[in-house]
PDB file of N, CA and C in Angstrom:
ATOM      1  N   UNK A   1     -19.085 -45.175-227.620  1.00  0.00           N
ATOM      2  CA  UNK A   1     -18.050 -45.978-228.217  1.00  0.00           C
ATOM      3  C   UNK A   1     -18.495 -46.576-229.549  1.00  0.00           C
ATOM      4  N   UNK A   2     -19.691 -47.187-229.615  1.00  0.00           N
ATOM      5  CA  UNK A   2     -20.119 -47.417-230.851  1.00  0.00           C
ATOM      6  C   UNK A   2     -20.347 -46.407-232.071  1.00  0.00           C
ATOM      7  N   UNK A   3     -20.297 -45.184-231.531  1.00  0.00           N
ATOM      8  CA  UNK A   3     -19.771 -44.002-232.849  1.00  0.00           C
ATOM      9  C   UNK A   3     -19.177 -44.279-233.187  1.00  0.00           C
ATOM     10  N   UNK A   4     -17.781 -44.183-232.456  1.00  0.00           N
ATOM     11  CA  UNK A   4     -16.656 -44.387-232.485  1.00  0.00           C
ATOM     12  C   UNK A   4     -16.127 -45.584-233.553  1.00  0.00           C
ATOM     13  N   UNK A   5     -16.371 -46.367-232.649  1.00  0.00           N
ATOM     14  CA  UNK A   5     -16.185 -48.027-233.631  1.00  0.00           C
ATOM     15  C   UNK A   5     -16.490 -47.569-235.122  1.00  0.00           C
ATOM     16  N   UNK A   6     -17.902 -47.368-234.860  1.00  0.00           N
ATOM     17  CA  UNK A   6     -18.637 -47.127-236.156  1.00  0.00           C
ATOM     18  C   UNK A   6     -18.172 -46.457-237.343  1.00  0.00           C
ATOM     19  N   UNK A   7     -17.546 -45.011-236.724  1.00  0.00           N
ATOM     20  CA  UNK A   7     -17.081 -44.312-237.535  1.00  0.00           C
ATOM     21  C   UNK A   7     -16.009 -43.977-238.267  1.00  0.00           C
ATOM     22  N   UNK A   8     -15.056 -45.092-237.254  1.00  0.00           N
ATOM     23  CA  UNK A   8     -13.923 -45.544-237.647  1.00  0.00           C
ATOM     24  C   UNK A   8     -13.968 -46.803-238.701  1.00  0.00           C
ATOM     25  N   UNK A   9     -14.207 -47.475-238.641  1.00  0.00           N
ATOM     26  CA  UNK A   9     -14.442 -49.016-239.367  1.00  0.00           C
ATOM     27  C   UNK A   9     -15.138 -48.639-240.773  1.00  0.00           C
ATOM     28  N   UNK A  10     -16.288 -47.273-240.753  1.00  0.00           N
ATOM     29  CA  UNK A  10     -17.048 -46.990-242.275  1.00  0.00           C
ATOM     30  C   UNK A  10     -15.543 -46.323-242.866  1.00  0.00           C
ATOM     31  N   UNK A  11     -14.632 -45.830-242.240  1.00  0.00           N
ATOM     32  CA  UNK A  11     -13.945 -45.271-242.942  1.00  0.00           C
ATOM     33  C   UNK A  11     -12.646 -45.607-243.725  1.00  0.00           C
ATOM     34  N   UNK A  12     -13.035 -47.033-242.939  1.00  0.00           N
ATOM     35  CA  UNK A  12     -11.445 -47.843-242.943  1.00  0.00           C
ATOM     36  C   UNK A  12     -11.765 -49.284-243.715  1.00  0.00           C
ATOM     37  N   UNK A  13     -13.171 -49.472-243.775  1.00  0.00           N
ATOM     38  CA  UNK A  13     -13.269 -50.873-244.487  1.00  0.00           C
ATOM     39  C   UNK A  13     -14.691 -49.920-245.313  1.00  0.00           C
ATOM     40  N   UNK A  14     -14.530 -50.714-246.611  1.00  0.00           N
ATOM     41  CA  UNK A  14     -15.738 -50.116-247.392  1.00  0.00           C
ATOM     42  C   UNK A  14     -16.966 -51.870-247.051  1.00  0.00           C
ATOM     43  N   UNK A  15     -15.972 -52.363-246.415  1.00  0.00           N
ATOM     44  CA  UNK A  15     -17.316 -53.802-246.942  1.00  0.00           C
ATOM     45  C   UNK A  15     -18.708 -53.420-245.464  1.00  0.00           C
ATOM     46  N   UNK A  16     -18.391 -52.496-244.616  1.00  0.00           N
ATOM     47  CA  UNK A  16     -18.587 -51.632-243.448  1.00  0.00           C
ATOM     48  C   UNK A  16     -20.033 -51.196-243.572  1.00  0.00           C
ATOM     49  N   UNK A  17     -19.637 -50.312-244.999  1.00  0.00           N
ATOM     50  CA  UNK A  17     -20.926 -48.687-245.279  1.00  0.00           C
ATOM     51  C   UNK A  17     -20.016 -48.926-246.534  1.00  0.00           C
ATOM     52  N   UNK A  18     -21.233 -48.400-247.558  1.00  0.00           N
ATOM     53  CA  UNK A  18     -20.507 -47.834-248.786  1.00  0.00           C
ATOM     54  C   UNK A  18     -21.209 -46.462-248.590  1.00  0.00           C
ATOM     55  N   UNK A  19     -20.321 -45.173-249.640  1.00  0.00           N
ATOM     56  CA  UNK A  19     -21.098 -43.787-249.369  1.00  0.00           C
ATOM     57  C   UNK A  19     -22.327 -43.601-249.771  1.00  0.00           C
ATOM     58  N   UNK A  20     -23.065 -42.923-249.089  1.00  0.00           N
ATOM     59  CA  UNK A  20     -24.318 -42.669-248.820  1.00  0.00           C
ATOM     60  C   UNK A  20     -25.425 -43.901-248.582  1.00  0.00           C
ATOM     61  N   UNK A  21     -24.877 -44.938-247.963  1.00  0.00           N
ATOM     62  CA  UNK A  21     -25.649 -45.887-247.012  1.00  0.00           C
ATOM     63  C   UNK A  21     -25.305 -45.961-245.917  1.00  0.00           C
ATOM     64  N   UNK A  22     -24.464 -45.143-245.212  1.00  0.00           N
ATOM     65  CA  UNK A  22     -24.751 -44.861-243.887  1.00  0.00           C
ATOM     66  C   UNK A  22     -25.398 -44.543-243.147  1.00  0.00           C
ATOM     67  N   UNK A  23     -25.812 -45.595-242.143  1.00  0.00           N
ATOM     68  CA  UNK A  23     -26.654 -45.245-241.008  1.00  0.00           C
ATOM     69  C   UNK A  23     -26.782 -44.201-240.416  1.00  0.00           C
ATOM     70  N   UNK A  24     -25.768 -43.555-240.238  1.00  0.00           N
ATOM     71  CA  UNK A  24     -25.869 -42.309-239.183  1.00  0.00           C
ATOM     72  C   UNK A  24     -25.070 -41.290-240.425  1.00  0.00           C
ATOM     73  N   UNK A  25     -25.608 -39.978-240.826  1.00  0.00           N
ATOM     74  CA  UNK A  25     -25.494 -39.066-241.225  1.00  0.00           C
ATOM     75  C   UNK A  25     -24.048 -38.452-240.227  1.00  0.00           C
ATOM     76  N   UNK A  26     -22.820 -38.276-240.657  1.00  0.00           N
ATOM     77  CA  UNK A  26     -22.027 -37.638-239.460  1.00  0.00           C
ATOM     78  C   UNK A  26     -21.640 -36.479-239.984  1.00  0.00           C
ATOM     79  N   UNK A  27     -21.795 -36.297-241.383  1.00  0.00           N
ATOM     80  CA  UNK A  27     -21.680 -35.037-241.388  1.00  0.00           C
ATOM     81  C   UNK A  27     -22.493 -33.994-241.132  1.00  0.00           C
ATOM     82  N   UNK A  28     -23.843 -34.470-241.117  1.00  0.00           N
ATOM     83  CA  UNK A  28     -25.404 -33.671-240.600  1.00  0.00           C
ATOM     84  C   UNK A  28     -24.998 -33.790-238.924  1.00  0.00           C
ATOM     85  N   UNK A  29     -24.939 -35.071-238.183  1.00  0.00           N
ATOM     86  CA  UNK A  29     -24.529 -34.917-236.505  1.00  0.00           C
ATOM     87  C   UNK A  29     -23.552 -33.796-236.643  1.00  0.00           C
ATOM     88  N   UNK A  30     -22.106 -33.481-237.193  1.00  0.00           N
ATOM     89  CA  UNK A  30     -21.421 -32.575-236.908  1.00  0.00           C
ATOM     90  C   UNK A  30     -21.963 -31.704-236.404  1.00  0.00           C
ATOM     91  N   UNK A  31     -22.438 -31.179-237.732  1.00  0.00           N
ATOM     92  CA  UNK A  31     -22.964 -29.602-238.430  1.00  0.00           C
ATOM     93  C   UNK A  31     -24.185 -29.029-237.344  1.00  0.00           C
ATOM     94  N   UNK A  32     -25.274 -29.943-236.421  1.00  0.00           N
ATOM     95  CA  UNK A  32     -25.974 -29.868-235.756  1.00  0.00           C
ATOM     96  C   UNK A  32     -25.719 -29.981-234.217  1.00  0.00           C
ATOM     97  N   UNK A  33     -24.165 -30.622-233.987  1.00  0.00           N
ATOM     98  CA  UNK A  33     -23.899 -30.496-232.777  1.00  0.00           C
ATOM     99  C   UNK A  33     -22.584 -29.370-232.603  1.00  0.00           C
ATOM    100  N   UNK A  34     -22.604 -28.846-233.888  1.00  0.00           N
ATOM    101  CA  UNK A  34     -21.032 -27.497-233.528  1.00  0.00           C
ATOM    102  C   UNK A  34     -20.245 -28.605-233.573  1.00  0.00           C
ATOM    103  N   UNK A  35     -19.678 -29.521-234.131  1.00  0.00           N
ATOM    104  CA  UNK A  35     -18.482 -29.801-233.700  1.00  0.00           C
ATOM    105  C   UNK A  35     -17.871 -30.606-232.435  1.00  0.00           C
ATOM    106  N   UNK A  36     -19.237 -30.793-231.609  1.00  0.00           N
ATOM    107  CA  UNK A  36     -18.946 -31.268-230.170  1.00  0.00           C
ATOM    108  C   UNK A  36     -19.144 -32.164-230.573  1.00  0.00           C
ATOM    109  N   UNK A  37     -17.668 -33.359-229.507  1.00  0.00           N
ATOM    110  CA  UNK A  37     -18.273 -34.786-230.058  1.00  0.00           C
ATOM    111  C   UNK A  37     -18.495 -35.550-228.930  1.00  0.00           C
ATOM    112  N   UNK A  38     -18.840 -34.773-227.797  1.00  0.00           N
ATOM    113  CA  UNK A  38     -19.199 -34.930-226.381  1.00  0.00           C
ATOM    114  C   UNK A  38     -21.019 -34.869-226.463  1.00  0.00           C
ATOM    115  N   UNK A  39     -21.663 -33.619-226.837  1.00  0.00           N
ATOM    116  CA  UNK A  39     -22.424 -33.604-227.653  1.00  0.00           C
ATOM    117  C   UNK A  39     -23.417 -35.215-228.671  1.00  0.00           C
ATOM    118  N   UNK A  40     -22.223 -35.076-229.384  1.00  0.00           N
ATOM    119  CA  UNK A  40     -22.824 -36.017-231.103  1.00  0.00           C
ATOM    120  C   UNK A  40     -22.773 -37.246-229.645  1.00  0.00           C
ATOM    121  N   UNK A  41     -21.912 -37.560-228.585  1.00  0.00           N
ATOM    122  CA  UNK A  41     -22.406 -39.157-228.283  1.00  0.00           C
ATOM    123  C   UNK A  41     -23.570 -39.415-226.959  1.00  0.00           C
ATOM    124  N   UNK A  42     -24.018 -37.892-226.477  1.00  0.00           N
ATOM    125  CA  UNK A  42     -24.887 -37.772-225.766  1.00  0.00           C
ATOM    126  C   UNK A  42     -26.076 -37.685-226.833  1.00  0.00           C
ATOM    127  N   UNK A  43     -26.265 -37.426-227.927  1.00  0.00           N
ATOM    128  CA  UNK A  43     -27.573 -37.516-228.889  1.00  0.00           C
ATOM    129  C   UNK A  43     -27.492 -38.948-229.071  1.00  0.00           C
ATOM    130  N   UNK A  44     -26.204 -39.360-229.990  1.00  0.00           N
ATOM    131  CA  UNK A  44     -26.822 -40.663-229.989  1.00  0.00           C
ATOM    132  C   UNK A  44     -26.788 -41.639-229.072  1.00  0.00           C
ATOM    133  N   UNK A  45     -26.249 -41.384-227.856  1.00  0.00           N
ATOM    134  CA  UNK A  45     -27.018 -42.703-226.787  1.00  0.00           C
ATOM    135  C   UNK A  45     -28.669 -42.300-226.435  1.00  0.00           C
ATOM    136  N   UNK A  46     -28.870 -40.983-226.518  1.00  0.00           N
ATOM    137  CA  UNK A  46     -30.523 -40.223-226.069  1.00  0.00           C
ATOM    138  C   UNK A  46     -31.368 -41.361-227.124  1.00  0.00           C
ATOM    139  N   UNK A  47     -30.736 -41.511-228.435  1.00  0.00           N
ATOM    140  CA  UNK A  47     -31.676 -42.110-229.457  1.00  0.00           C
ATOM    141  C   UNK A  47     -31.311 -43.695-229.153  1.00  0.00           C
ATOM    142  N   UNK A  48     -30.428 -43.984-228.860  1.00  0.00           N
ATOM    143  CA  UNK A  48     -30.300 -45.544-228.435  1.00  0.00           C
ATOM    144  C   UNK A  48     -31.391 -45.732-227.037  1.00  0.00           C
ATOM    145  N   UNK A  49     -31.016 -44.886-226.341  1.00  0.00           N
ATOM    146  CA  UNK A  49     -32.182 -45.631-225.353  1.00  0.00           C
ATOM    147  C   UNK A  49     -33.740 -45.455-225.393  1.00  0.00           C
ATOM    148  N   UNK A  50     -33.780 -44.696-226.389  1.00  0.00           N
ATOM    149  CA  UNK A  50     -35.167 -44.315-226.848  1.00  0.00           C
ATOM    150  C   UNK A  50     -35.724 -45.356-228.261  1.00  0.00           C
ATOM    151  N   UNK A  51     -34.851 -45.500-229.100  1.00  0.00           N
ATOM    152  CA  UNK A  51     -35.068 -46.347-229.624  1.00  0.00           C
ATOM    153  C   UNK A  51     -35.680 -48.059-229.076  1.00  0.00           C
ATOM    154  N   UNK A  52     -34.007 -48.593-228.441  1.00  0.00           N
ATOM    155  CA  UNK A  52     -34.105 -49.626-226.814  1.00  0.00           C
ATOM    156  C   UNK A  52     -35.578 -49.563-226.175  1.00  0.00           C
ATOM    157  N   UNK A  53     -36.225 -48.575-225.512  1.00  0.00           N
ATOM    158  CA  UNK A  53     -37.561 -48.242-225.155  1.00  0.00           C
ATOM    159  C   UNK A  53     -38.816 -48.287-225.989  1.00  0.00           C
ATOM    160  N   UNK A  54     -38.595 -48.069-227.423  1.00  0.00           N
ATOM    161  CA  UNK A  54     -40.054 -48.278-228.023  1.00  0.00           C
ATOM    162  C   UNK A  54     -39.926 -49.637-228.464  1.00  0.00           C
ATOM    163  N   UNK A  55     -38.642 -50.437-228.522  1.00  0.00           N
ATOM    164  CA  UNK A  55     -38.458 -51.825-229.040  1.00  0.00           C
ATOM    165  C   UNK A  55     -38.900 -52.398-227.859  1.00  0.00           C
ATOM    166  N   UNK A  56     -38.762 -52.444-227.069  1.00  0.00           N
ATOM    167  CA  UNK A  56     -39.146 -53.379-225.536  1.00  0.00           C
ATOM    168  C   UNK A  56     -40.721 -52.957-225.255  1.00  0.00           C
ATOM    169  N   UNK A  57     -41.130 -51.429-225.368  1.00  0.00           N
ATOM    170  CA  UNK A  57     -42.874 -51.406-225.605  1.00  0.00           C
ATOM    171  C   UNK A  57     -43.454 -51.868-226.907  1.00  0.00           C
ATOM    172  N   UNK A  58     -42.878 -52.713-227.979  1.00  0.00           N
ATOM    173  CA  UNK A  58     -43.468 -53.416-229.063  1.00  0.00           C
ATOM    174  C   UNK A  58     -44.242 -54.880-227.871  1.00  0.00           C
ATOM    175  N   UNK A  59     -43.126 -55.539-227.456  1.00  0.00           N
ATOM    176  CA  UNK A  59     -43.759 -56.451-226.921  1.00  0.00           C
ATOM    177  C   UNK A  59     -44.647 -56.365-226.310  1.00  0.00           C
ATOM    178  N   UNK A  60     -44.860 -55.681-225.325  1.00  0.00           N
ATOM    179  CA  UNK A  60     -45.588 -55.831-224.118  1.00  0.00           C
ATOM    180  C   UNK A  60     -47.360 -54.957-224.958  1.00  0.00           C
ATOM    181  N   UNK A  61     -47.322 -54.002-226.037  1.00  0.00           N
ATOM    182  CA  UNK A  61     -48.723 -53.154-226.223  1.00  0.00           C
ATOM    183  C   UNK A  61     -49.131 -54.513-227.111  1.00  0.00           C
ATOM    184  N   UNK A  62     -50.646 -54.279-227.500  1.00  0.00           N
ATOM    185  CA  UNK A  62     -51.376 -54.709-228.200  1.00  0.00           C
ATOM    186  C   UNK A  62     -50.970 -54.445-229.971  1.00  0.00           C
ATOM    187  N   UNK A  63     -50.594 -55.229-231.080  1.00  0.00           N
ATOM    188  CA  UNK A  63     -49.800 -55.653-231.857  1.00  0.00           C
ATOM    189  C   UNK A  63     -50.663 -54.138-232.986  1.00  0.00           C
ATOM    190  N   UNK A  64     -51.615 -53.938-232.274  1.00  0.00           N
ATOM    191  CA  UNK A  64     -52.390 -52.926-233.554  1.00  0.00           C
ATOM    192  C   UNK A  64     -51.382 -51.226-233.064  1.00  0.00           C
ATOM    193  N   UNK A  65     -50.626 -51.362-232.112  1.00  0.00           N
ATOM    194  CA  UNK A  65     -49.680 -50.175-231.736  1.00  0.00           C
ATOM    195  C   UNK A  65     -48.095 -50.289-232.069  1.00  0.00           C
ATOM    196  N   UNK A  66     -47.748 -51.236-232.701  1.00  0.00           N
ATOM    197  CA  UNK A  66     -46.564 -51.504-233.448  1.00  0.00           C
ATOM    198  C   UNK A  66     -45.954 -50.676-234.622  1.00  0.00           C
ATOM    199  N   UNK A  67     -47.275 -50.369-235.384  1.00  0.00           N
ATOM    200  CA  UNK A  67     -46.883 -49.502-236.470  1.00  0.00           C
ATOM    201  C   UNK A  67     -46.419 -47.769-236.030  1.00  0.00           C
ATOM    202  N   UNK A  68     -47.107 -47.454-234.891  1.00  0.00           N
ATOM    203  CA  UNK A  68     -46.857 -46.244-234.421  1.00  0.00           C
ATOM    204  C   UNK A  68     -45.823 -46.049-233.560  1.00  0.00           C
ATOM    205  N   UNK A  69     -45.267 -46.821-232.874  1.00  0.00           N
ATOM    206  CA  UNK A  69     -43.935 -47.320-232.193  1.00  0.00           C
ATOM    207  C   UNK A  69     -42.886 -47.430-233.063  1.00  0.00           C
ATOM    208  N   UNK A  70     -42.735 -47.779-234.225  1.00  0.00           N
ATOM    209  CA  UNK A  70     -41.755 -47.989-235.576  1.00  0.00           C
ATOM    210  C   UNK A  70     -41.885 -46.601-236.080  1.00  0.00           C
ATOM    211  N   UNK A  71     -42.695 -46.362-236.501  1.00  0.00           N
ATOM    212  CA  UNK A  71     -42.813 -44.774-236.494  1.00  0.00           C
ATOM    213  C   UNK A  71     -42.334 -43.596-236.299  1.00  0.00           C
ATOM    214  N   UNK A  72     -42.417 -43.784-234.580  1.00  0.00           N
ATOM    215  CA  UNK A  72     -41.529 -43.091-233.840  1.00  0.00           C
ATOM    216  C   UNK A  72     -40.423 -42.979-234.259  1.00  0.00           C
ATOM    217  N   UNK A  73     -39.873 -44.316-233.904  1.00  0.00           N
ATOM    218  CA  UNK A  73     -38.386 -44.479-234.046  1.00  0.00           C
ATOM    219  C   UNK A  73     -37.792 -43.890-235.503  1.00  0.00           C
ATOM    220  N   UNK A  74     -38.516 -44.333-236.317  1.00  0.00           N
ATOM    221  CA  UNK A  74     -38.338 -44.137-237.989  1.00  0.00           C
ATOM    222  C   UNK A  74     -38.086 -42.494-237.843  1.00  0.00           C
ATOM    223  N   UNK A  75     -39.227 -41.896-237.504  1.00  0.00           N
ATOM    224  CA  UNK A  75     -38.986 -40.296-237.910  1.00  0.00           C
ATOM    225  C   UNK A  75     -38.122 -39.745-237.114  1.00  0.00           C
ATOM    226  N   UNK A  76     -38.109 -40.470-235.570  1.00  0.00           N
ATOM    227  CA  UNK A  76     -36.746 -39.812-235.063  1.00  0.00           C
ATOM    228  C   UNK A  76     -35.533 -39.855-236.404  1.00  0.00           C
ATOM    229  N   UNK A  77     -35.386 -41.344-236.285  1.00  0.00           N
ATOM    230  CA  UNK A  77     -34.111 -41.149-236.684  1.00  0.00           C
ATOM    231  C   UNK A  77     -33.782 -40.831-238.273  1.00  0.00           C
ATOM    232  N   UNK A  78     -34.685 -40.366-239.059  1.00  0.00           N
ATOM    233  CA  UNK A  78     -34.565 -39.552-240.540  1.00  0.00           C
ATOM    234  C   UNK A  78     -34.481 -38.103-239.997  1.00  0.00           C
ATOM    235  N   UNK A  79     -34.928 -37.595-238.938  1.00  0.00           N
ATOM    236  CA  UNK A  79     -34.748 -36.550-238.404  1.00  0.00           C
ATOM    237  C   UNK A  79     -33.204 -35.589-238.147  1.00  0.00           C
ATOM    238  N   UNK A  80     -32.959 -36.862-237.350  1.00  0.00           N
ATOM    239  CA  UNK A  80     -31.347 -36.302-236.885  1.00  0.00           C
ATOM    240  C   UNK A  80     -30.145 -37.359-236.992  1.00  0.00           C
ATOM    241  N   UNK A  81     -30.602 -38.373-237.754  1.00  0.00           N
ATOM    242  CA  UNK A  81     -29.642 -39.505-237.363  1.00  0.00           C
ATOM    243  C   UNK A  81     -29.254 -40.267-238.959  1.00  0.00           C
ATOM    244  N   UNK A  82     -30.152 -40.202-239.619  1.00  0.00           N
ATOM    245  CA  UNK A  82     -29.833 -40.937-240.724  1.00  0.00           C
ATOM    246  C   UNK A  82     -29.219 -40.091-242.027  1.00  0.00           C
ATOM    247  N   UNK A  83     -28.478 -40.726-242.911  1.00  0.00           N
ATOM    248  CA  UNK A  83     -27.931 -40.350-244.166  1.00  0.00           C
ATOM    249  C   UNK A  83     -29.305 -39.649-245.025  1.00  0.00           C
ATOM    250  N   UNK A  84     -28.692 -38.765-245.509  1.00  0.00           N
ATOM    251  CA  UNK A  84     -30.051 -37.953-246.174  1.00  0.00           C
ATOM    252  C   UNK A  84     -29.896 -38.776-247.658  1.00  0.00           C
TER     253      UNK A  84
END
């Protein structure tokens, strides 16, 4: 649903996203999920709870494993998720 929201609201209010500061790349999600948008919201909840998961193991590891935990998350999401 938060695609959704999301992708509706960048398109409908500019104070939202202006172009090419969007968070989520949707024309790269398209193009990489065919068109499925059953698909595009099973990737991005996979990266929400994975994201959710290295944010909740920030707390609990030793503070010198933070940078590699951000990391993660970072290259996931320039990978498949963010505006090029």
């Amino acid at each position: 649903m938060a695609y959704m929201y999301y992708h509706h609201a960048a398109a409908t209010r500019p104070d939202v996203a202006r172009v090419g500061e969007e968070p989520i790349d949707f024309t790269h999600l398209f193009c990489m999920t065919l068109g499925d948008h059953g698909l595009e919201r099973e990737v991005l909840a996979l990266f929400d709870r994975q994201a959710h998961m290295l944010i909740a193991r920030m707390g609990e590891v030793d503070p010198s494993s933070v940078p590699a935990l951000a990391h993660t998350i970072k290259v996931t999401a320039a990978k498949g998720f963010s505006a090029r």
